[in-house]
PDB file of N, CA and C in Angstrom:
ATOM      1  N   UNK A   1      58.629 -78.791 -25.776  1.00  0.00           N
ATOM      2  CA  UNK A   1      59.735 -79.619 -25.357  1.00  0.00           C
ATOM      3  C   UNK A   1      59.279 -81.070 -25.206  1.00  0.00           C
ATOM      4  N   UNK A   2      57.553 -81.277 -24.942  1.00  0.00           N
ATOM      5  CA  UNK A   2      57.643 -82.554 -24.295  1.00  0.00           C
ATOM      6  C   UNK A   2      57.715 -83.462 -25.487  1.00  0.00           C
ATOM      7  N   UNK A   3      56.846 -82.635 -26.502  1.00  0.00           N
ATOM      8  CA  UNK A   3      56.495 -83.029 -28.006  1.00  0.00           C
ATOM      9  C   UNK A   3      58.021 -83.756 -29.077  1.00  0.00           C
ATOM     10  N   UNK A   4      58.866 -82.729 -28.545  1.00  0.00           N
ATOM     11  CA  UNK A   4      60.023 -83.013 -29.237  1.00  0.00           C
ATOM     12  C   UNK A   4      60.429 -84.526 -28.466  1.00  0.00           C
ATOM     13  N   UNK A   5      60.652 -84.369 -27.389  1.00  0.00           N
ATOM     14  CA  UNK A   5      60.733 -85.473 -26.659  1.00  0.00           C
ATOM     15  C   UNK A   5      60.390 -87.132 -27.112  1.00  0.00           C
ATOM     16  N   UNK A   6      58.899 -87.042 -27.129  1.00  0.00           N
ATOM     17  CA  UNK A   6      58.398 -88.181 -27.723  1.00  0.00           C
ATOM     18  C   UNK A   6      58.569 -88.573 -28.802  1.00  0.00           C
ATOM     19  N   UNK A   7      58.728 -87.177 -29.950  1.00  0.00           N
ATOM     20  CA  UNK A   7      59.402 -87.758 -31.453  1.00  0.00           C
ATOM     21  C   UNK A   7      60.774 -88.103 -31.088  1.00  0.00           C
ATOM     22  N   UNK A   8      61.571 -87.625 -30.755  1.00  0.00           N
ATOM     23  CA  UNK A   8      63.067 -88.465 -30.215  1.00  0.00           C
ATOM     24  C   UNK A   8      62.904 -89.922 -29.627  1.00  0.00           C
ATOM     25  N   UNK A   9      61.938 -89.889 -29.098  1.00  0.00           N
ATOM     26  CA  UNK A   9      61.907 -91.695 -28.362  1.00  0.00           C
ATOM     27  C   UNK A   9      60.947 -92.356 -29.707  1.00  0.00           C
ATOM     28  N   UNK A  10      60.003 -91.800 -30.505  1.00  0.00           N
ATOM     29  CA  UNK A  10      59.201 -92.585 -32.016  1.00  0.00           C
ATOM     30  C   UNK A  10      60.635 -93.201 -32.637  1.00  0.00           C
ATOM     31  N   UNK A  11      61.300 -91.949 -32.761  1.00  0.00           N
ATOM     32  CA  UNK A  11      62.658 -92.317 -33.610  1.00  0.00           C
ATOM     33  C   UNK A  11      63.792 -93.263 -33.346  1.00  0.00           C
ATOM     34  N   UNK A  12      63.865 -93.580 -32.292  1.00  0.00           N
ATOM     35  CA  UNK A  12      64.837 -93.783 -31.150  1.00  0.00           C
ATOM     36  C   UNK A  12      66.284 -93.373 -31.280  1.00  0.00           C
ATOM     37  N   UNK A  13      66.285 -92.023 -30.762  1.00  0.00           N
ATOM     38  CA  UNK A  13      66.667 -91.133 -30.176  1.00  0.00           C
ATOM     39  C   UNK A  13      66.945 -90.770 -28.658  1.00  0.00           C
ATOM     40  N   UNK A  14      66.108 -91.487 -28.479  1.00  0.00           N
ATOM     41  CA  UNK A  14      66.122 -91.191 -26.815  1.00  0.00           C
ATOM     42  C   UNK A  14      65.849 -92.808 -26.439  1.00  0.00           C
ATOM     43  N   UNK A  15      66.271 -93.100 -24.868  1.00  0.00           N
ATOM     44  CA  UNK A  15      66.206 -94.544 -24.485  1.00  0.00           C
ATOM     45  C   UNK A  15      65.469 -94.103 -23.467  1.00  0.00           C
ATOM     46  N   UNK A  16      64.362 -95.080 -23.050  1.00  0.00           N
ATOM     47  CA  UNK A  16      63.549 -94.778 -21.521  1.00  0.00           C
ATOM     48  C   UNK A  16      64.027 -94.883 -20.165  1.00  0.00           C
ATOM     49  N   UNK A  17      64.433 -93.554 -19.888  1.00  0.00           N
ATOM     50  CA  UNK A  17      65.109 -93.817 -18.518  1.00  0.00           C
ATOM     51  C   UNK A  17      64.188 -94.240 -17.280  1.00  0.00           C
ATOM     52  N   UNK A  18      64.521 -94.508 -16.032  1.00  0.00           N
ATOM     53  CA  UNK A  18      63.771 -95.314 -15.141  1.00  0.00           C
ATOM     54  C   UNK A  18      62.803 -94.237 -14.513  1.00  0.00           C
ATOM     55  N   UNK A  19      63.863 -92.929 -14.333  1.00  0.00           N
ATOM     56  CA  UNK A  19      62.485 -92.009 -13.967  1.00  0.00           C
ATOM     57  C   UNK A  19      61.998 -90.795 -14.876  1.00  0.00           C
ATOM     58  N   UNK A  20      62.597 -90.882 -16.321  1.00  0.00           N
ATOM     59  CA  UNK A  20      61.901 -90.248 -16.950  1.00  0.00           C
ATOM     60  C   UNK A  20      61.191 -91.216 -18.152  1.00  0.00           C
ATOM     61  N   UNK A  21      59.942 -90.521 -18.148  1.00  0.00           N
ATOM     62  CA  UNK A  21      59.385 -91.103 -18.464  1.00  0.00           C
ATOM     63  C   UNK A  21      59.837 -91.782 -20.022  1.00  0.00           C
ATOM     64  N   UNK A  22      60.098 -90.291 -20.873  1.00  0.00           N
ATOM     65  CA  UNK A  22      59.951 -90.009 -22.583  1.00  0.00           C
ATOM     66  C   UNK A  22      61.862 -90.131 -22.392  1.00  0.00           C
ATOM     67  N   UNK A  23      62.775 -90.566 -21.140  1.00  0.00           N
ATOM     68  CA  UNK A  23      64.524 -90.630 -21.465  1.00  0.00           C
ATOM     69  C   UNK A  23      64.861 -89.853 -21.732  1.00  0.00           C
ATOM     70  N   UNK A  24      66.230 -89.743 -21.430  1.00  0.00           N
ATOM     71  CA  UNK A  24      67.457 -88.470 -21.613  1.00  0.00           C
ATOM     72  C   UNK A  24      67.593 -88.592 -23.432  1.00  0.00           C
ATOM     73  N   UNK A  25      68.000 -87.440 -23.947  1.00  0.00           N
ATOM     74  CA  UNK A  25      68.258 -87.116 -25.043  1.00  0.00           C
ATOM     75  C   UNK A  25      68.730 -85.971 -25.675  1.00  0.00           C
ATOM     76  N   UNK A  26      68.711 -86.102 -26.869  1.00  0.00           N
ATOM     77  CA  UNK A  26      68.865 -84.163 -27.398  1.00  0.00           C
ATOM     78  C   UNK A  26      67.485 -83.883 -26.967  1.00  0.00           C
ATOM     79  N   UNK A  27      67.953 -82.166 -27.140  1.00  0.00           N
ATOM     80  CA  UNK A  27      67.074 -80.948 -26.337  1.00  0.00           C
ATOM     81  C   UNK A  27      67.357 -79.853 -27.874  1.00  0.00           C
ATOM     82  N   UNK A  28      65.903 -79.461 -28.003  1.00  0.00           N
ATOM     83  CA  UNK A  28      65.954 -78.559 -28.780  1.00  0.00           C
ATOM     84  C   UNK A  28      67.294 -77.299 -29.328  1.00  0.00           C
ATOM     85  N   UNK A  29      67.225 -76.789 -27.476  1.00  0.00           N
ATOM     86  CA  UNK A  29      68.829 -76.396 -28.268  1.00  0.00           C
ATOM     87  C   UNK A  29      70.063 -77.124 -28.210  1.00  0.00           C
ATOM     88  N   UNK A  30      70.469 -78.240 -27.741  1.00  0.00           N
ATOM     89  CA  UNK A  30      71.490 -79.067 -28.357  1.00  0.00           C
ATOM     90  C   UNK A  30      71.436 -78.555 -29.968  1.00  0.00           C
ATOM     91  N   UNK A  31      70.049 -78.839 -30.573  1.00  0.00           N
ATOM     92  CA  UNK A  31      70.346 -78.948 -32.735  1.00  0.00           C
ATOM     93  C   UNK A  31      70.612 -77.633 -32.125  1.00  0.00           C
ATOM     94  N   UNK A  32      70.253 -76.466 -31.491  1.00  0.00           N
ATOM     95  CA  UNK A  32      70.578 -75.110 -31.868  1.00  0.00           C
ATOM     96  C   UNK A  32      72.227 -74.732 -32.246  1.00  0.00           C
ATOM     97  N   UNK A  33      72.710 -75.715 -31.158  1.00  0.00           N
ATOM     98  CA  UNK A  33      74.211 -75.713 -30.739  1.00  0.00           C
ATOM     99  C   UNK A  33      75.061 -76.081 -31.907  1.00  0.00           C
ATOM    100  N   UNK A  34      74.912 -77.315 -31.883  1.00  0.00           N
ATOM    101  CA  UNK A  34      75.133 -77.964 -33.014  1.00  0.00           C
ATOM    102  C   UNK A  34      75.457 -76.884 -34.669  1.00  0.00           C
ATOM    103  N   UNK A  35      74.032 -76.556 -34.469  1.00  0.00           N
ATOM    104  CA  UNK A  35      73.933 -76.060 -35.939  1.00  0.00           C
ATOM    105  C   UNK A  35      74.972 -74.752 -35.902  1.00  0.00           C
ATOM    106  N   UNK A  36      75.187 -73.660 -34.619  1.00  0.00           N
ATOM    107  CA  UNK A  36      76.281 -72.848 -34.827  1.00  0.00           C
ATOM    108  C   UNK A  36      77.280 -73.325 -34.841  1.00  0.00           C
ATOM    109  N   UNK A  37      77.732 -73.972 -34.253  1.00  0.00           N
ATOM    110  CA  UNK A  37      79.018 -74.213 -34.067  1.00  0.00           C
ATOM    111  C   UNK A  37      79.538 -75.176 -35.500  1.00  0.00           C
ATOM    112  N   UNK A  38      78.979 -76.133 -36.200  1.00  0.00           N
ATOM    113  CA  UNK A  38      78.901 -76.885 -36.910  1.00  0.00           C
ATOM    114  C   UNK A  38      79.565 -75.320 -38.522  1.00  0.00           C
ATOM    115  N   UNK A  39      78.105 -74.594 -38.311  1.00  0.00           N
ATOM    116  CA  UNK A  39      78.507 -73.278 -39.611  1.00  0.00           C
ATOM    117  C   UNK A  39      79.616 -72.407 -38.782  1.00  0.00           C
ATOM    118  N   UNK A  40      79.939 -72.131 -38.265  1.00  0.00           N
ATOM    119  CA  UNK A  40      81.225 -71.448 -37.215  1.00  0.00           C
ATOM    120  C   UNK A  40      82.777 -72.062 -38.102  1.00  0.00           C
ATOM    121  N   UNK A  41      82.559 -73.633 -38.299  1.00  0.00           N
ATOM    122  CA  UNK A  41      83.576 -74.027 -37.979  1.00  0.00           C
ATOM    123  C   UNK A  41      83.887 -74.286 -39.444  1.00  0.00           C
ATOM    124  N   UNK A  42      82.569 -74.231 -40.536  1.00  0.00           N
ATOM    125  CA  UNK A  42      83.008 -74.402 -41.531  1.00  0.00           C
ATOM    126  C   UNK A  42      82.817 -73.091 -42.392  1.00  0.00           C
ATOM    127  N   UNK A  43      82.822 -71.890 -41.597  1.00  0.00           N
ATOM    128  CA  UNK A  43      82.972 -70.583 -42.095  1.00  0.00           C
ATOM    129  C   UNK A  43      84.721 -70.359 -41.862  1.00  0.00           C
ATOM    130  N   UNK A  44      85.036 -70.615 -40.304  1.00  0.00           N
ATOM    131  CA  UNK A  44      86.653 -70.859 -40.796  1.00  0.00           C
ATOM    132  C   UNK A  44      87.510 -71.340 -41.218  1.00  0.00           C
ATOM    133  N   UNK A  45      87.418 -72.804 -41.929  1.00  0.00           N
ATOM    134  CA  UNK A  45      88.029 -73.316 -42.577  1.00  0.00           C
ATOM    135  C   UNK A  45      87.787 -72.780 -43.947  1.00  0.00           C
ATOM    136  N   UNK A  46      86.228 -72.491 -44.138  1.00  0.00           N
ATOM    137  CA  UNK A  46      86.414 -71.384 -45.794  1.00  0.00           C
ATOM    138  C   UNK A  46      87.062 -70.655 -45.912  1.00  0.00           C
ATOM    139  N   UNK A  47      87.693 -70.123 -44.754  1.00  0.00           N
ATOM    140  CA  UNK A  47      88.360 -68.641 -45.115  1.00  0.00           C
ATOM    141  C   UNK A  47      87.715 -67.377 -44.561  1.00  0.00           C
ATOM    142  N   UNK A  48      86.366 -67.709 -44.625  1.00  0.00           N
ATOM    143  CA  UNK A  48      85.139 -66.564 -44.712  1.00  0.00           C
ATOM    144  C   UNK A  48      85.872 -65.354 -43.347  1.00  0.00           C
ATOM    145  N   UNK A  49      85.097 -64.077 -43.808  1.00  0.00           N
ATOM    146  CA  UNK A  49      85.629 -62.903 -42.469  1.00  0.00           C
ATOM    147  C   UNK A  49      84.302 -63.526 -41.544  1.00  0.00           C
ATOM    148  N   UNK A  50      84.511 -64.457 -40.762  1.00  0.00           N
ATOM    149  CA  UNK A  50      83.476 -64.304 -39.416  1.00  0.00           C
ATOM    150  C   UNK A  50      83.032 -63.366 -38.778  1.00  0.00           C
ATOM    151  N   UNK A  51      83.826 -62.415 -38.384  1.00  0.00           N
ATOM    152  CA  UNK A  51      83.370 -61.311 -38.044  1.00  0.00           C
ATOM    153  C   UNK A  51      82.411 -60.405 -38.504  1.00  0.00           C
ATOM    154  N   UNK A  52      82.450 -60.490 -40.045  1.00  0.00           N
ATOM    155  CA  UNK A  52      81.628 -60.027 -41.059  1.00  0.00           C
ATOM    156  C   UNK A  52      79.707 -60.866 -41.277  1.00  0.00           C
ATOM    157  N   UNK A  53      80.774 -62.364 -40.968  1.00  0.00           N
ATOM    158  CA  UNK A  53      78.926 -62.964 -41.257  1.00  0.00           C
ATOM    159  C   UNK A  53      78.327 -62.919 -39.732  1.00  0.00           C
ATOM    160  N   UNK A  54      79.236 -63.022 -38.527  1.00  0.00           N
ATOM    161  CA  UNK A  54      78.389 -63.529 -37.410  1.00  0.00           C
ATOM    162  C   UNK A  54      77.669 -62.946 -37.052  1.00  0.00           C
ATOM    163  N   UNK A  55      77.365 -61.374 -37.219  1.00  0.00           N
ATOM    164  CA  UNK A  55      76.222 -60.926 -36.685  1.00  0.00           C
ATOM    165  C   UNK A  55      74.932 -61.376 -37.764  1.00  0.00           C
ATOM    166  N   UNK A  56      74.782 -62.137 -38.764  1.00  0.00           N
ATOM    167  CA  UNK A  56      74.107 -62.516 -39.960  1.00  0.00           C
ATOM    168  C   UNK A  56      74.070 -64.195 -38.822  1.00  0.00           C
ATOM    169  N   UNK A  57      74.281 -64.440 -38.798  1.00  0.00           N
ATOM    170  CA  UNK A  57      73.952 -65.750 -37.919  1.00  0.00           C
ATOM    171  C   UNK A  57      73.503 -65.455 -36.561  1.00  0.00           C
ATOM    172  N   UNK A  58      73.707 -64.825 -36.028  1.00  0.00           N
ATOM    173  CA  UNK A  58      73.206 -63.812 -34.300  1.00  0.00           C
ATOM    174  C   UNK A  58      71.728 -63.745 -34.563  1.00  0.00           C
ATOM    175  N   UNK A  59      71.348 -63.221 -35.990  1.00  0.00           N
ATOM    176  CA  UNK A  59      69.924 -62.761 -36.011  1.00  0.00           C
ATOM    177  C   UNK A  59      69.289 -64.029 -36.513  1.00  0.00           C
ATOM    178  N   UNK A  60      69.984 -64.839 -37.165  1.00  0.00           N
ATOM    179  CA  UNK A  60      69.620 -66.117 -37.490  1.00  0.00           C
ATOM    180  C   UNK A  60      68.817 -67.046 -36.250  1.00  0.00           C
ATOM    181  N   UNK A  61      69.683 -66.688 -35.433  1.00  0.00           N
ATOM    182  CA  UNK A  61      69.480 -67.907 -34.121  1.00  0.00           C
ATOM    183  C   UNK A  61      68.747 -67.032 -33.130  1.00  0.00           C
ATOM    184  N   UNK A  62      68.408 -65.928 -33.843  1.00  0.00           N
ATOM    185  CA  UNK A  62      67.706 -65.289 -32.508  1.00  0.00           C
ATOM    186  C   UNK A  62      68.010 -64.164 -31.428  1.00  0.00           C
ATOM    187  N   UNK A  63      69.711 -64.447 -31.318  1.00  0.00           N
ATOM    188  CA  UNK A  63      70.649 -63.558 -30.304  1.00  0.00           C
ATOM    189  C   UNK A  63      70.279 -61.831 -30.376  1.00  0.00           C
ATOM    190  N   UNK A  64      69.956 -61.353 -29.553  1.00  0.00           N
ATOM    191  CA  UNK A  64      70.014 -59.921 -29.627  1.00  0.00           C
ATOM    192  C   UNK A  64      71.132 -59.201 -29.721  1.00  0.00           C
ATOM    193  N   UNK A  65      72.120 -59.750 -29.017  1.00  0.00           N
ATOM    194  CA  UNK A  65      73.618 -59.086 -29.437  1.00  0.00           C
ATOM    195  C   UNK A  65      74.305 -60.332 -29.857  1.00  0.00           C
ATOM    196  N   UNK A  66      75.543 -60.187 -30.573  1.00  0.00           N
ATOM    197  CA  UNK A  66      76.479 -60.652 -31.374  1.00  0.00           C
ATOM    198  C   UNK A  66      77.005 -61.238 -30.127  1.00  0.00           C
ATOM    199  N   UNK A  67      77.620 -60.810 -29.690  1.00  0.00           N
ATOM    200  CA  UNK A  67      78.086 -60.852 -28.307  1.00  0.00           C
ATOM    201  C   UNK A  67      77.670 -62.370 -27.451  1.00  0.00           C
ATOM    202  N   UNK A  68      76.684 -62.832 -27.673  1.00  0.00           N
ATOM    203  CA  UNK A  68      75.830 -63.643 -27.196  1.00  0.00           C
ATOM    204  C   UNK A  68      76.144 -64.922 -27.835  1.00  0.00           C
ATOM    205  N   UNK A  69      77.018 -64.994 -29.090  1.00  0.00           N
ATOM    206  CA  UNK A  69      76.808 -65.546 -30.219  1.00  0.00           C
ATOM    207  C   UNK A  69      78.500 -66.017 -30.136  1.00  0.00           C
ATOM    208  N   UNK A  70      79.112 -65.283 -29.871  1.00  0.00           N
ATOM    209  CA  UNK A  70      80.764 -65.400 -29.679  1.00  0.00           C
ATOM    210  C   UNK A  70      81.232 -66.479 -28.772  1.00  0.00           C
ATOM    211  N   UNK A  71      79.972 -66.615 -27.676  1.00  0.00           N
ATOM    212  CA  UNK A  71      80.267 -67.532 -26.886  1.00  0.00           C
ATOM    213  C   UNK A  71      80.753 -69.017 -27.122  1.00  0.00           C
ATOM    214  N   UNK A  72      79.753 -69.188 -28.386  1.00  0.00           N
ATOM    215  CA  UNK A  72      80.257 -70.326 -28.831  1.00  0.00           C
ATOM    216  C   UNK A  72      81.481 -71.024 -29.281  1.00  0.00           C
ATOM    217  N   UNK A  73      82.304 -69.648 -29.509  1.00  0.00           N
ATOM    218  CA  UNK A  73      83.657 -69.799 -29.725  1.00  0.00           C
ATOM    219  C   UNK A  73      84.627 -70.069 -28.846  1.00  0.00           C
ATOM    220  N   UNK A  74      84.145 -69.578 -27.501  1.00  0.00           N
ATOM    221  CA  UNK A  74      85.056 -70.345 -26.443  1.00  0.00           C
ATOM    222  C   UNK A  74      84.467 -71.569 -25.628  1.00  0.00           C
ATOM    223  N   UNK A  75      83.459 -71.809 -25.846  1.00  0.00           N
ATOM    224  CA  UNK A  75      82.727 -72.946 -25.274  1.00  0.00           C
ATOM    225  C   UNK A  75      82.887 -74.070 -26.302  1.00  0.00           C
ATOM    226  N   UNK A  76      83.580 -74.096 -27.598  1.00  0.00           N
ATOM    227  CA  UNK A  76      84.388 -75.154 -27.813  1.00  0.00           C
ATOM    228  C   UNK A  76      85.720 -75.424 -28.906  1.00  0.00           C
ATOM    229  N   UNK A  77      86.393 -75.988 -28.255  1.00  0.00           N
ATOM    230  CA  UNK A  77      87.571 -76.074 -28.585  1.00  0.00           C
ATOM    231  C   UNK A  77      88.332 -76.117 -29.677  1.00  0.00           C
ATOM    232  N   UNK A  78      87.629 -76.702 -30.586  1.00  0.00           N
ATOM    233  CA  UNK A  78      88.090 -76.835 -32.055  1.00  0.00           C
ATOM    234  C   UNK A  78      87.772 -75.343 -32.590  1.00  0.00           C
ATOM    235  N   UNK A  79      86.544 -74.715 -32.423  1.00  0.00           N
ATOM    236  CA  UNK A  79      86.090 -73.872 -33.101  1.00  0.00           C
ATOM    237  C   UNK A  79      87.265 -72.215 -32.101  1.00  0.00           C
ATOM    238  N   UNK A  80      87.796 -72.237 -30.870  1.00  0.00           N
ATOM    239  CA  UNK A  80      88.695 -71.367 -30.089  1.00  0.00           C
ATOM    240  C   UNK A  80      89.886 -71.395 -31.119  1.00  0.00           C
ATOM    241  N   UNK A  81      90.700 -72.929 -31.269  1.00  0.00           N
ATOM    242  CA  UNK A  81      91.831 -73.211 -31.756  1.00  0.00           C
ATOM    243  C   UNK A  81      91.847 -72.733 -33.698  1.00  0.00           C
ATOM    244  N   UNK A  82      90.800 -72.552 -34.091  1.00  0.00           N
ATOM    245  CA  UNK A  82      90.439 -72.219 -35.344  1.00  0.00           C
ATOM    246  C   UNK A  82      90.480 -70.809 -35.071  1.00  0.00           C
ATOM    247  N   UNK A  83      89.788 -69.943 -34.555  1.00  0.00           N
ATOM    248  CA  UNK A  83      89.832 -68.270 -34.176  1.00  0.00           C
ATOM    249  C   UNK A  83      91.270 -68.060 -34.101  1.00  0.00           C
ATOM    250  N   UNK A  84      91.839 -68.859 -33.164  1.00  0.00           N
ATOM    251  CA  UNK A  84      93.029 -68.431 -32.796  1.00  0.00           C
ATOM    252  C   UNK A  84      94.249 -68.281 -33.507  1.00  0.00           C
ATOM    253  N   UNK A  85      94.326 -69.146 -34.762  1.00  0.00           N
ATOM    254  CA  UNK A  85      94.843 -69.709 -35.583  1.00  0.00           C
ATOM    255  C   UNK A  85      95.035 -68.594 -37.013  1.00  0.00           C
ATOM    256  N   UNK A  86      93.631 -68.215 -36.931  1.00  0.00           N
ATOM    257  CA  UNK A  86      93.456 -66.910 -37.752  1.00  0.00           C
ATOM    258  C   UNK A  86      93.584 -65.275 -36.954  1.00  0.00           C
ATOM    259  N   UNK A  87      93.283 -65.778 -35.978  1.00  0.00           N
ATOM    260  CA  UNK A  87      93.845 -64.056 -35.088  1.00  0.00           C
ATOM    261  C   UNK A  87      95.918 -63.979 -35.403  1.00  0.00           C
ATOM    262  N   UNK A  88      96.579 -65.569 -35.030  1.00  0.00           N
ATOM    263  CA  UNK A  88      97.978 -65.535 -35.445  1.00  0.00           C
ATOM    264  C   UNK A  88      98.197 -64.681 -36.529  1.00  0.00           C
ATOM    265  N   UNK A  89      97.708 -65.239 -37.790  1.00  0.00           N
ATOM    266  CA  UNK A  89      97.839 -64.833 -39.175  1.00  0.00           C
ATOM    267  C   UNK A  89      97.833 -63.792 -39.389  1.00  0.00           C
ATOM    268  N   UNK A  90      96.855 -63.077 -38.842  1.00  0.00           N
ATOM    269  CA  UNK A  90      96.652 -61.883 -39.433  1.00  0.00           C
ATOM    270  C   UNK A  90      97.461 -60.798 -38.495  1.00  0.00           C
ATOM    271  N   UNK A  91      97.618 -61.092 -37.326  1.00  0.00           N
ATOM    272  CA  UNK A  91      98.952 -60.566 -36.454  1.00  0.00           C
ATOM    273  C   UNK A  91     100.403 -60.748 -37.502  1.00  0.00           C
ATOM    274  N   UNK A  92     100.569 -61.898 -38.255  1.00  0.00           N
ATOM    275  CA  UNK A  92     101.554 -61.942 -38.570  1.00  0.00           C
ATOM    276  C   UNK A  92     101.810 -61.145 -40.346  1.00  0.00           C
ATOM    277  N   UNK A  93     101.025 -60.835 -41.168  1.00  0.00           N
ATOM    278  CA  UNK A  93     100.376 -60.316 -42.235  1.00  0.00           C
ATOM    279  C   UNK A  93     100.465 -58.632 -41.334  1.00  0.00           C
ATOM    280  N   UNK A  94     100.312 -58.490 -40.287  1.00  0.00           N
ATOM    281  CA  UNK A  94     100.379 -56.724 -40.047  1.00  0.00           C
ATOM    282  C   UNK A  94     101.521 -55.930 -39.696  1.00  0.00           C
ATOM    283  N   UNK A  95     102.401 -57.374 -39.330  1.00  0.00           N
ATOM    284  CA  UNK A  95     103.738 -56.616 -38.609  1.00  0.00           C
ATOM    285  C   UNK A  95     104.962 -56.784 -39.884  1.00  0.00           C
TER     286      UNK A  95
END
């Protein structure tokens, strides 16, 4: 962590805060975050069955259960309103 740190402030990435030393910045998993939610969001606008790839991204990132991995879907908003959007559809395609 501290390592990442200092390449974020080489880069400037990070600004020197007064009591830290190396400044506030991204954190390793911020890119983790990022990077799901980022493929999340452009698996539903493909179309793609999410359900089908996310446990293929779960093992990607590490997650032991899928489950773990879903979270990301309600922890942000664009990517909830996208689920939701396709849960409609296919409610409406069954009845």
């Amino acid at each position: 962590m501290y390592n990442f740190a200092i390449i974020c402030r080489a880069v400037g990435v990070r600004r020197p805060g007064p009591r830290h030393r190396v400044g506030r910045g991204p954190r390793p998993h911020d890119l983790r975050h990022r990077f799901v939610v980022k493929t999340l969001v452009r698996w539903y606008r493909e179309g793609r069955d999410v359900d089908r790839e996310l446990p293929k991204l779960s093992t990607y990132i590490g997650h032991t259960h899928v489950a773990d991995t879903y979270w990301y879907i309600e922890a942000v908003p664009e990517l909830l309103r996208l689920a939701t959007q396709r849960a409609v559809r296919r409610a409406k395609r069954a009845s």
